[in-house]
Structures are given as C-alpha cells and as structure tokens.
PDB file of N, CA and C in Angstrom:
ATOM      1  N   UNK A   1      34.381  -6.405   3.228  1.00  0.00           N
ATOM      2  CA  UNK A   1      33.109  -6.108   3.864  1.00  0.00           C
ATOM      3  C   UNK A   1      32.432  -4.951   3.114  1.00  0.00           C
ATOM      4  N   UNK A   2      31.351  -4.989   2.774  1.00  0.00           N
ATOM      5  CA  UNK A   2      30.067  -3.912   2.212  1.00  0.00           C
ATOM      6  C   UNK A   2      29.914  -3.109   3.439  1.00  0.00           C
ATOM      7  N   UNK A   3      30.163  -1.814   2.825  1.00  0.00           N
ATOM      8  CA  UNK A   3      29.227  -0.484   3.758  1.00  0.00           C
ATOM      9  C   UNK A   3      27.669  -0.788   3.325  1.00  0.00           C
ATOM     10  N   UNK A   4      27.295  -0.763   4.821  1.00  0.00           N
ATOM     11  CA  UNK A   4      25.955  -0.643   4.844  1.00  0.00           C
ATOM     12  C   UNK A   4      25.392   1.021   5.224  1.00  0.00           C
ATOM     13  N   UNK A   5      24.708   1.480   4.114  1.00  0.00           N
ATOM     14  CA  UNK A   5      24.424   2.838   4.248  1.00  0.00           C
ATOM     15  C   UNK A   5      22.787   2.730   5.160  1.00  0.00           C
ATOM     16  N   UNK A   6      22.595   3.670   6.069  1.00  0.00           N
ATOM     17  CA  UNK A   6      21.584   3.654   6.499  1.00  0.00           C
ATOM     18  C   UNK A   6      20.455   5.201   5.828  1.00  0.00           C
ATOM     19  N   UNK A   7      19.301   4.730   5.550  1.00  0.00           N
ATOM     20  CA  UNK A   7      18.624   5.741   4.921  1.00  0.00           C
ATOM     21  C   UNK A   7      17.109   6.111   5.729  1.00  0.00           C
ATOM     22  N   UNK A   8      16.769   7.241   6.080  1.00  0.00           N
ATOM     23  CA  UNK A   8      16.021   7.394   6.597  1.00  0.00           C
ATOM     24  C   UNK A   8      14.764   8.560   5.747  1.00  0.00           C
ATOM     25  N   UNK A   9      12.994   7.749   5.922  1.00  0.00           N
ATOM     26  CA  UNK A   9      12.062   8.713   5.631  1.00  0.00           C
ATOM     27  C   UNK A   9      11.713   9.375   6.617  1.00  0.00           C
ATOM     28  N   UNK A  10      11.824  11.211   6.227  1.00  0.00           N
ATOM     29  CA  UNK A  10      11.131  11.799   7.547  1.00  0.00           C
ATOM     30  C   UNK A  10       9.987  12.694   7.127  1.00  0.00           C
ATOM     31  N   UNK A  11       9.019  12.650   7.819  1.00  0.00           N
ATOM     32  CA  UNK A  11       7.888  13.170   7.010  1.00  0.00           C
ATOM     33  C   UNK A  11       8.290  14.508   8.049  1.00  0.00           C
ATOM     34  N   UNK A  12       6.384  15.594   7.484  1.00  0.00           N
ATOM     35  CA  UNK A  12       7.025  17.276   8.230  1.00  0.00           C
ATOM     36  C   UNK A  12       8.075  17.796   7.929  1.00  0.00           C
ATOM     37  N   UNK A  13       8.532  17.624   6.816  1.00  0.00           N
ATOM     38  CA  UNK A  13       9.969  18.477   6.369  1.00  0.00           C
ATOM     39  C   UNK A  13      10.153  19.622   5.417  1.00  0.00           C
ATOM     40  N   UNK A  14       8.777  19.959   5.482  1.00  0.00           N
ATOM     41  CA  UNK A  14       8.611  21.108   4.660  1.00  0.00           C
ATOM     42  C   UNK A  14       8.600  22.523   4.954  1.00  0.00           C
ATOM     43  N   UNK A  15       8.840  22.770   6.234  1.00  0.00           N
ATOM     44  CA  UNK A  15       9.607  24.054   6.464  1.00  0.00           C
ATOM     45  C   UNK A  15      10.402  24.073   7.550  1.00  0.00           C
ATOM     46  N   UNK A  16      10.984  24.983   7.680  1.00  0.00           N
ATOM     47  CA  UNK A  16      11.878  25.493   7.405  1.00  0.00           C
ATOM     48  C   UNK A  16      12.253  25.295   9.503  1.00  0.00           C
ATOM     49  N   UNK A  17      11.180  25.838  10.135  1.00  0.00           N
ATOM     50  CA  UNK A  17      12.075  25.629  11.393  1.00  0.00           C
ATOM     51  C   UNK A  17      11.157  24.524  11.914  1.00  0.00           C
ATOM     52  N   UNK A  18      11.172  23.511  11.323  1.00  0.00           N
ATOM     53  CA  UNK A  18      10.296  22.182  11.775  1.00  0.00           C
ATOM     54  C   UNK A  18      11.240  21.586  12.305  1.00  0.00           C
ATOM     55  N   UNK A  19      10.462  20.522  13.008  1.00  0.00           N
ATOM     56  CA  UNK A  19      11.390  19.364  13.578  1.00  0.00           C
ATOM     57  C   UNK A  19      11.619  17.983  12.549  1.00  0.00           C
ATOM     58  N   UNK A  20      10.953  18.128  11.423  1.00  0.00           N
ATOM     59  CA  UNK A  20      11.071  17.003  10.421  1.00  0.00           C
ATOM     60  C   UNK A  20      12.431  17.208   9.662  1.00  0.00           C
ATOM     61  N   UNK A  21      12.654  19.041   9.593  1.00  0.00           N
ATOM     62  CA  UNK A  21      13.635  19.138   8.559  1.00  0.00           C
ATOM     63  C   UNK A  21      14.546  19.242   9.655  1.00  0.00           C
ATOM     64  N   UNK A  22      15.150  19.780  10.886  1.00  0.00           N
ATOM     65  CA  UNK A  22      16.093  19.653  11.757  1.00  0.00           C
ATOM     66  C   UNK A  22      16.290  17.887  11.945  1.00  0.00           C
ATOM     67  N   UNK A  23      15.161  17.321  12.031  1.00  0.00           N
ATOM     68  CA  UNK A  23      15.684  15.911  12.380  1.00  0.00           C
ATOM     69  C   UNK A  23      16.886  15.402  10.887  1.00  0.00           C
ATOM     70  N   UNK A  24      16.041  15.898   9.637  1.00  0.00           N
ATOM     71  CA  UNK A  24      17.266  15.372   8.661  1.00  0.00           C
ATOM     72  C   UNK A  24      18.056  16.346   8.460  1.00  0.00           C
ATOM     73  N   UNK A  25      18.724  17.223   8.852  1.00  0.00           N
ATOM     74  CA  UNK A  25      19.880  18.054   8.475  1.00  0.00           C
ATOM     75  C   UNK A  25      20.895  17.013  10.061  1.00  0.00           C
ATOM     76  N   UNK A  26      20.062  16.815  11.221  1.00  0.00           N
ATOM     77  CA  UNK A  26      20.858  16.306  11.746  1.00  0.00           C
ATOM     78  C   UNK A  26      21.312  14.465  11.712  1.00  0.00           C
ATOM     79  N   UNK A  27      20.464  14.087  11.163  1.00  0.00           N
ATOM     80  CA  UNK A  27      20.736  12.564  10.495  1.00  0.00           C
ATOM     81  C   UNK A  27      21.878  12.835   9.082  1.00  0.00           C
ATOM     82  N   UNK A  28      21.194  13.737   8.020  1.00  0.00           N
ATOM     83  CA  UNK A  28      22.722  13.728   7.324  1.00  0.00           C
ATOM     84  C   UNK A  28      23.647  13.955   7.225  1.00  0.00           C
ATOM     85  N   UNK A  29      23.547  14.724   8.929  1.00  0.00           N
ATOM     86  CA  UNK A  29      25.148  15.571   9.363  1.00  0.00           C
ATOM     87  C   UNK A  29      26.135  14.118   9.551  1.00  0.00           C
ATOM     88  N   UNK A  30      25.427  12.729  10.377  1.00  0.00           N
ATOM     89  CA  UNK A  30      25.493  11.698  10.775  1.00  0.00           C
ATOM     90  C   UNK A  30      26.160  10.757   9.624  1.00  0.00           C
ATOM     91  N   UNK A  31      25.741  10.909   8.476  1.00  0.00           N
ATOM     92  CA  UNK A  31      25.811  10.121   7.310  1.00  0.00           C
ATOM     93  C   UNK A  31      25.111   9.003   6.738  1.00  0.00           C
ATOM     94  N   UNK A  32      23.367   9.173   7.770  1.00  0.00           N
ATOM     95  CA  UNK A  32      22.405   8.943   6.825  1.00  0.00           C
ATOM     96  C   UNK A  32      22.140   9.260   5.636  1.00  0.00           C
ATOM     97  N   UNK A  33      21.484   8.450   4.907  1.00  0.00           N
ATOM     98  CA  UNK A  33      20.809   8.729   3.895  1.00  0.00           C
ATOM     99  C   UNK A  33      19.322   9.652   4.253  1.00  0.00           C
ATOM    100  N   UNK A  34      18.903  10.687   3.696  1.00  0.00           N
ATOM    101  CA  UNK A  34      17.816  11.076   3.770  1.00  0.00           C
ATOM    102  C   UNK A  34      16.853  11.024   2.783  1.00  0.00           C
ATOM    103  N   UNK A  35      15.107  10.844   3.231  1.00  0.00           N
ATOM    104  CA  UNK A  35      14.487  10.924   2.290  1.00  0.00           C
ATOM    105  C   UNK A  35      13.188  11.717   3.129  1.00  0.00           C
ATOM    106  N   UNK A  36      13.219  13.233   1.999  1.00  0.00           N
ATOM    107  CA  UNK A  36      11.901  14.315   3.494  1.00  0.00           C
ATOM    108  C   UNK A  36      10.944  14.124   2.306  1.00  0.00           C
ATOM    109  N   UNK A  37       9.841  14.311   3.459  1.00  0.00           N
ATOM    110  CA  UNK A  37       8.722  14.417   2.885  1.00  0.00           C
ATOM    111  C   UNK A  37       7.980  15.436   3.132  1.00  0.00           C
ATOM    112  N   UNK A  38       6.889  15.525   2.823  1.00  0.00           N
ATOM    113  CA  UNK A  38       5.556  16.754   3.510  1.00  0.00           C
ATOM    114  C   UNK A  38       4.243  16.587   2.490  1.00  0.00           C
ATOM    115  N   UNK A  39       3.563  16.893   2.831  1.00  0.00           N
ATOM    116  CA  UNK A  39       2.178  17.213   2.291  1.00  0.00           C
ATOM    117  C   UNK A  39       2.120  17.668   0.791  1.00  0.00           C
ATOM    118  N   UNK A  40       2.584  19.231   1.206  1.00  0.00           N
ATOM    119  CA  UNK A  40       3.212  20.426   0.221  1.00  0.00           C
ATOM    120  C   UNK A  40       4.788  20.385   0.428  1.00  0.00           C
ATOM    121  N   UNK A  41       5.326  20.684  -1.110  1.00  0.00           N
ATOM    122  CA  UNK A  41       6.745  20.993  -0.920  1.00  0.00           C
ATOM    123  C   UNK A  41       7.161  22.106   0.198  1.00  0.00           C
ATOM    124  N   UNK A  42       6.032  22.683   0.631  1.00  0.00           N
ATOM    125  CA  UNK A  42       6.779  23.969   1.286  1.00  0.00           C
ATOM    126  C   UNK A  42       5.843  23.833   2.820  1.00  0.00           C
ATOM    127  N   UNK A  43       5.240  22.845   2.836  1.00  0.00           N
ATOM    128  CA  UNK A  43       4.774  22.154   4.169  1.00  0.00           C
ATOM    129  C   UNK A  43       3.658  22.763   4.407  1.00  0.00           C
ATOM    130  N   UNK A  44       2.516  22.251   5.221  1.00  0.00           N
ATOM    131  CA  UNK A  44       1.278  22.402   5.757  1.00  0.00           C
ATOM    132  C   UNK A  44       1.672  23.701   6.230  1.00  0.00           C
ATOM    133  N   UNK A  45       0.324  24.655   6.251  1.00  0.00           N
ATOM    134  CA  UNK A  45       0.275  25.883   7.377  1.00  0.00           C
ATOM    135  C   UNK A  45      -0.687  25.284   8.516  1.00  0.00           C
ATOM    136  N   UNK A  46       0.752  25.794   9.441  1.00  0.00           N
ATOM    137  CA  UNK A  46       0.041  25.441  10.817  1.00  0.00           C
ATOM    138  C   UNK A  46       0.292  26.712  11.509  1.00  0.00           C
ATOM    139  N   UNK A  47       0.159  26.720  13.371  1.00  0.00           N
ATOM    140  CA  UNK A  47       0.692  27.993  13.840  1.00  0.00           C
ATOM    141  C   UNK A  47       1.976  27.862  14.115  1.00  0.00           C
ATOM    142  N   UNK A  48       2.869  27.370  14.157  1.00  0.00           N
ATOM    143  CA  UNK A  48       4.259  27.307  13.865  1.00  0.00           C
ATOM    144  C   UNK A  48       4.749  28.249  12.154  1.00  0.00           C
ATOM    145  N   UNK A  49       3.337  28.348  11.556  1.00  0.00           N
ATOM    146  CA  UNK A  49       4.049  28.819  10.087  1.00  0.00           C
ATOM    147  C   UNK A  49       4.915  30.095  10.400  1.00  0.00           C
ATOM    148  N   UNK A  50       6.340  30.234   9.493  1.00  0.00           N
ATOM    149  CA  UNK A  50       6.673  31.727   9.767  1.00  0.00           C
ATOM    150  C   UNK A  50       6.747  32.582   8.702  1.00  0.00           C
ATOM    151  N   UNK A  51       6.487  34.016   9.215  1.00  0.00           N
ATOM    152  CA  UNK A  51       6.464  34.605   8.005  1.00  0.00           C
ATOM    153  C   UNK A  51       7.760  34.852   7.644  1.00  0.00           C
ATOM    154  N   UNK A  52       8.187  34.301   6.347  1.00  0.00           N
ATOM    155  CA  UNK A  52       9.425  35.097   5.791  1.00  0.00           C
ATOM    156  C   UNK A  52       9.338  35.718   4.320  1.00  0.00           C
ATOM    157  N   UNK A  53      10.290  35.754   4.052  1.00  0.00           N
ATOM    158  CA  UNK A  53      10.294  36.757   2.887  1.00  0.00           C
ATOM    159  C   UNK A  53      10.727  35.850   1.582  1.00  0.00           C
ATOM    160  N   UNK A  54       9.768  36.372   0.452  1.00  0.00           N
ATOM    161  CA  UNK A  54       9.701  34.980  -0.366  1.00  0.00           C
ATOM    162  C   UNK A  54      11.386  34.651  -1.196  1.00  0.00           C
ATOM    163  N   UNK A  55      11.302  33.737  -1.483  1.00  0.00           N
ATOM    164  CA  UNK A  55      12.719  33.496  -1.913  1.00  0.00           C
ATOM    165  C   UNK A  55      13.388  32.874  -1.084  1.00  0.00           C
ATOM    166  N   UNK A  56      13.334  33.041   0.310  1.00  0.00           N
ATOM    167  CA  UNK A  56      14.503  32.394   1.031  1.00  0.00           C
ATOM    168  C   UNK A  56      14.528  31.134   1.250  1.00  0.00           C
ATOM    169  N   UNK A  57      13.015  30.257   1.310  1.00  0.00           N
ATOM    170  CA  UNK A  57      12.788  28.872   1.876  1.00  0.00           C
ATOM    171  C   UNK A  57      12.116  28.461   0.410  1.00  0.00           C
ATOM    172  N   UNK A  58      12.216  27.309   0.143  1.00  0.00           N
ATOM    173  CA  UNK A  58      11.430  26.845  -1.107  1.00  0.00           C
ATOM    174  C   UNK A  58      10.562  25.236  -0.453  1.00  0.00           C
ATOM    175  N   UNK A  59      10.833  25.238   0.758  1.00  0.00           N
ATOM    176  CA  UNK A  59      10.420  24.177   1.193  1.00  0.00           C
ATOM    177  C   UNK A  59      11.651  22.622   1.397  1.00  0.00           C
ATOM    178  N   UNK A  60      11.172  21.458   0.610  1.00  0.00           N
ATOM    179  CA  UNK A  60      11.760  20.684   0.574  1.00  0.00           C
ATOM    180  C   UNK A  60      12.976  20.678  -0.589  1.00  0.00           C
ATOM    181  N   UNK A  61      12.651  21.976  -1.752  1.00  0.00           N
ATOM    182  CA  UNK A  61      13.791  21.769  -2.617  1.00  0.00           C
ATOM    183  C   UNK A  61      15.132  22.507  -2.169  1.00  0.00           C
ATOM    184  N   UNK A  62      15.050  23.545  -0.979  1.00  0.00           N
ATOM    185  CA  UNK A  62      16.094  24.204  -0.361  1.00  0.00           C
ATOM    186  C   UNK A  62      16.562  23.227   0.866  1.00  0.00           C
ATOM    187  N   UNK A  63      15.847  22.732   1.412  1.00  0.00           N
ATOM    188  CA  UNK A  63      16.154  21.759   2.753  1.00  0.00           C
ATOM    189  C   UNK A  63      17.315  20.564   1.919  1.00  0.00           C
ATOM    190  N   UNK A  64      16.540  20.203   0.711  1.00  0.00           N
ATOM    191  CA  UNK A  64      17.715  18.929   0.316  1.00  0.00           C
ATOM    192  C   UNK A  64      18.715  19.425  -0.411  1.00  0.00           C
ATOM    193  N   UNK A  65      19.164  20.879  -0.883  1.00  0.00           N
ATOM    194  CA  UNK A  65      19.880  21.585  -1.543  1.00  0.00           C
ATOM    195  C   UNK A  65      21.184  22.308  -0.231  1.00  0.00           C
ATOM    196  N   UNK A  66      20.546  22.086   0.894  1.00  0.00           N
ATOM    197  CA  UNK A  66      21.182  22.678   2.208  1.00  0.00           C
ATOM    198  C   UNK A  66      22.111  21.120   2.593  1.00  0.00           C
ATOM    199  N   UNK A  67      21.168  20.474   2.616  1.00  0.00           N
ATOM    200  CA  UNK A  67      21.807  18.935   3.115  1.00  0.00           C
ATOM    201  C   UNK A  67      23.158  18.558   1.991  1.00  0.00           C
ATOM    202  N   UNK A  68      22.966  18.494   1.009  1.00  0.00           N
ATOM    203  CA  UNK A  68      23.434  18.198  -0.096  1.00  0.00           C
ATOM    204  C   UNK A  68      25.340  19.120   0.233  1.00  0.00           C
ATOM    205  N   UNK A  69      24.507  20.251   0.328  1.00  0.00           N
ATOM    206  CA  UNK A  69      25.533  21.619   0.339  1.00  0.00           C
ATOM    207  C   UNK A  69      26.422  21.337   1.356  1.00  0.00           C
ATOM    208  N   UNK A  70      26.110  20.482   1.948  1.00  0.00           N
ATOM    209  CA  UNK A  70      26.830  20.181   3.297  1.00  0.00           C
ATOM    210  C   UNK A  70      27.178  18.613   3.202  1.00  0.00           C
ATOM    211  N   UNK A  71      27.644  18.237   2.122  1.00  0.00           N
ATOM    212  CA  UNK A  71      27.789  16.549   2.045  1.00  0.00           C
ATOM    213  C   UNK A  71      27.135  15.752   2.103  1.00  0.00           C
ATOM    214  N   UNK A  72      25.892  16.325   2.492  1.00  0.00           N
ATOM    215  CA  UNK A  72      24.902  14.960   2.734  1.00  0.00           C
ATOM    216  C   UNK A  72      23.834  14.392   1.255  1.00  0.00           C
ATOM    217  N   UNK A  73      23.217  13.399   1.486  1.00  0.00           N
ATOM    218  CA  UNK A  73      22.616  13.121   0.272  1.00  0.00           C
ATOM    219  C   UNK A  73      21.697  12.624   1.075  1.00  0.00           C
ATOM    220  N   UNK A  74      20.290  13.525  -0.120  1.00  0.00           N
ATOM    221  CA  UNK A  74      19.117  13.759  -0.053  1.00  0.00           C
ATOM    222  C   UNK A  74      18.185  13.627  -0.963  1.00  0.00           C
ATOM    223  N   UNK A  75      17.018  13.221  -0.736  1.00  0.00           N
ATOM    224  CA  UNK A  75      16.036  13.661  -1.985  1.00  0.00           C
ATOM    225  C   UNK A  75      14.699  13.901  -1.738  1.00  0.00           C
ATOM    226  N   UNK A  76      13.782  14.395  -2.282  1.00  0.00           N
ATOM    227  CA  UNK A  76      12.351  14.599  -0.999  1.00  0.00           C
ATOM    228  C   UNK A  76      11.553  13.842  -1.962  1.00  0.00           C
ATOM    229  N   UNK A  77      10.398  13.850  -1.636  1.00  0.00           N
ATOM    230  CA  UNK A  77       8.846  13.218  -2.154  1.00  0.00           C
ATOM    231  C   UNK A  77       7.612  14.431  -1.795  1.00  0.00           C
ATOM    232  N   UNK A  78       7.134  14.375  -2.586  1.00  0.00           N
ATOM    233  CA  UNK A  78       5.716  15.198  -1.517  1.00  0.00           C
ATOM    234  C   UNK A  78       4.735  14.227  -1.983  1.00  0.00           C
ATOM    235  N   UNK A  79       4.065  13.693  -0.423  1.00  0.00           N
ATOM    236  CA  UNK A  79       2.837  13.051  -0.259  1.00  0.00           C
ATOM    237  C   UNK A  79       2.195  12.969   1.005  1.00  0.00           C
ATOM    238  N   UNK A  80       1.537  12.160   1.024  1.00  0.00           N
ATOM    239  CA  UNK A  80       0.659  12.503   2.580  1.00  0.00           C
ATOM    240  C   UNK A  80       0.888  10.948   3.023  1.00  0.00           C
ATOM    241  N   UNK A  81       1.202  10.635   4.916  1.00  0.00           N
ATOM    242  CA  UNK A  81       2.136   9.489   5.026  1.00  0.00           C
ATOM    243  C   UNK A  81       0.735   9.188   5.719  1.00  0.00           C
TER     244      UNK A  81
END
C-alpha cells in the first residue's frame, strides 16, 4: 500500500502570531504537508501587526524554517489568493 501524504495551502501566514501560521505549525505538527502563503513574505500590516525587534521574525522564511526545525516539511509562496 502507498502512503498517501496529505498537503495543505494556507494563506495569512506571514506573521508571526497569525492564525494562518499557527494553523500550519499545527497541521505539520500532524504530518501534513504544508504550503504558507501571504501577500508579503512578512505579511500584510493590519492591527494585529506586532511590534518586534528586527531579526527575530522574517515572515514566511522563519515560519517554514520553524516547521522544518521541528520535522515538518514546508515551503511558502508569496502571492495574493
């Protein structure tokens, strides 16, 4: 029998305490496949934006570098869905 891998696109995953990037850290905890997206690599400013201190978030290239870091496999896109 073939493993069937399941892979999921989640758009909004470009920062950091979103619900786009919590939804895929918790799908690849699962052993989805992930694929994040966003606008900008480092996600729309909205009022949710937070201020942090530069270096710590890079957007979608730290979110799939976190997933990754943790077994999971990831890769992002930036576009508008």
């Amino acid at each position: 029998m073939t493993d069937i891998k399941r892979v999921a696109l989640i758009t909004g995953c470009g920062k950091e305490n979103g619900i786009g990037a919590a939804t895929a850290k918790r799908l690849a905890s699962e052993g989805v496949i992930v694929v994040v997206t966003d606008v900008a690599a480092a996600g729309a400013d909205n009022d949710n934006t937070l201020q942090r201190e530069a270096g710590n978030w890079q957007g979608l290239d730290t979110l799939t570098s976190r997933i990754e870091d943790a077994g999971g496999e990831a890769m992002s896109l930036v576009g508008d869905v």
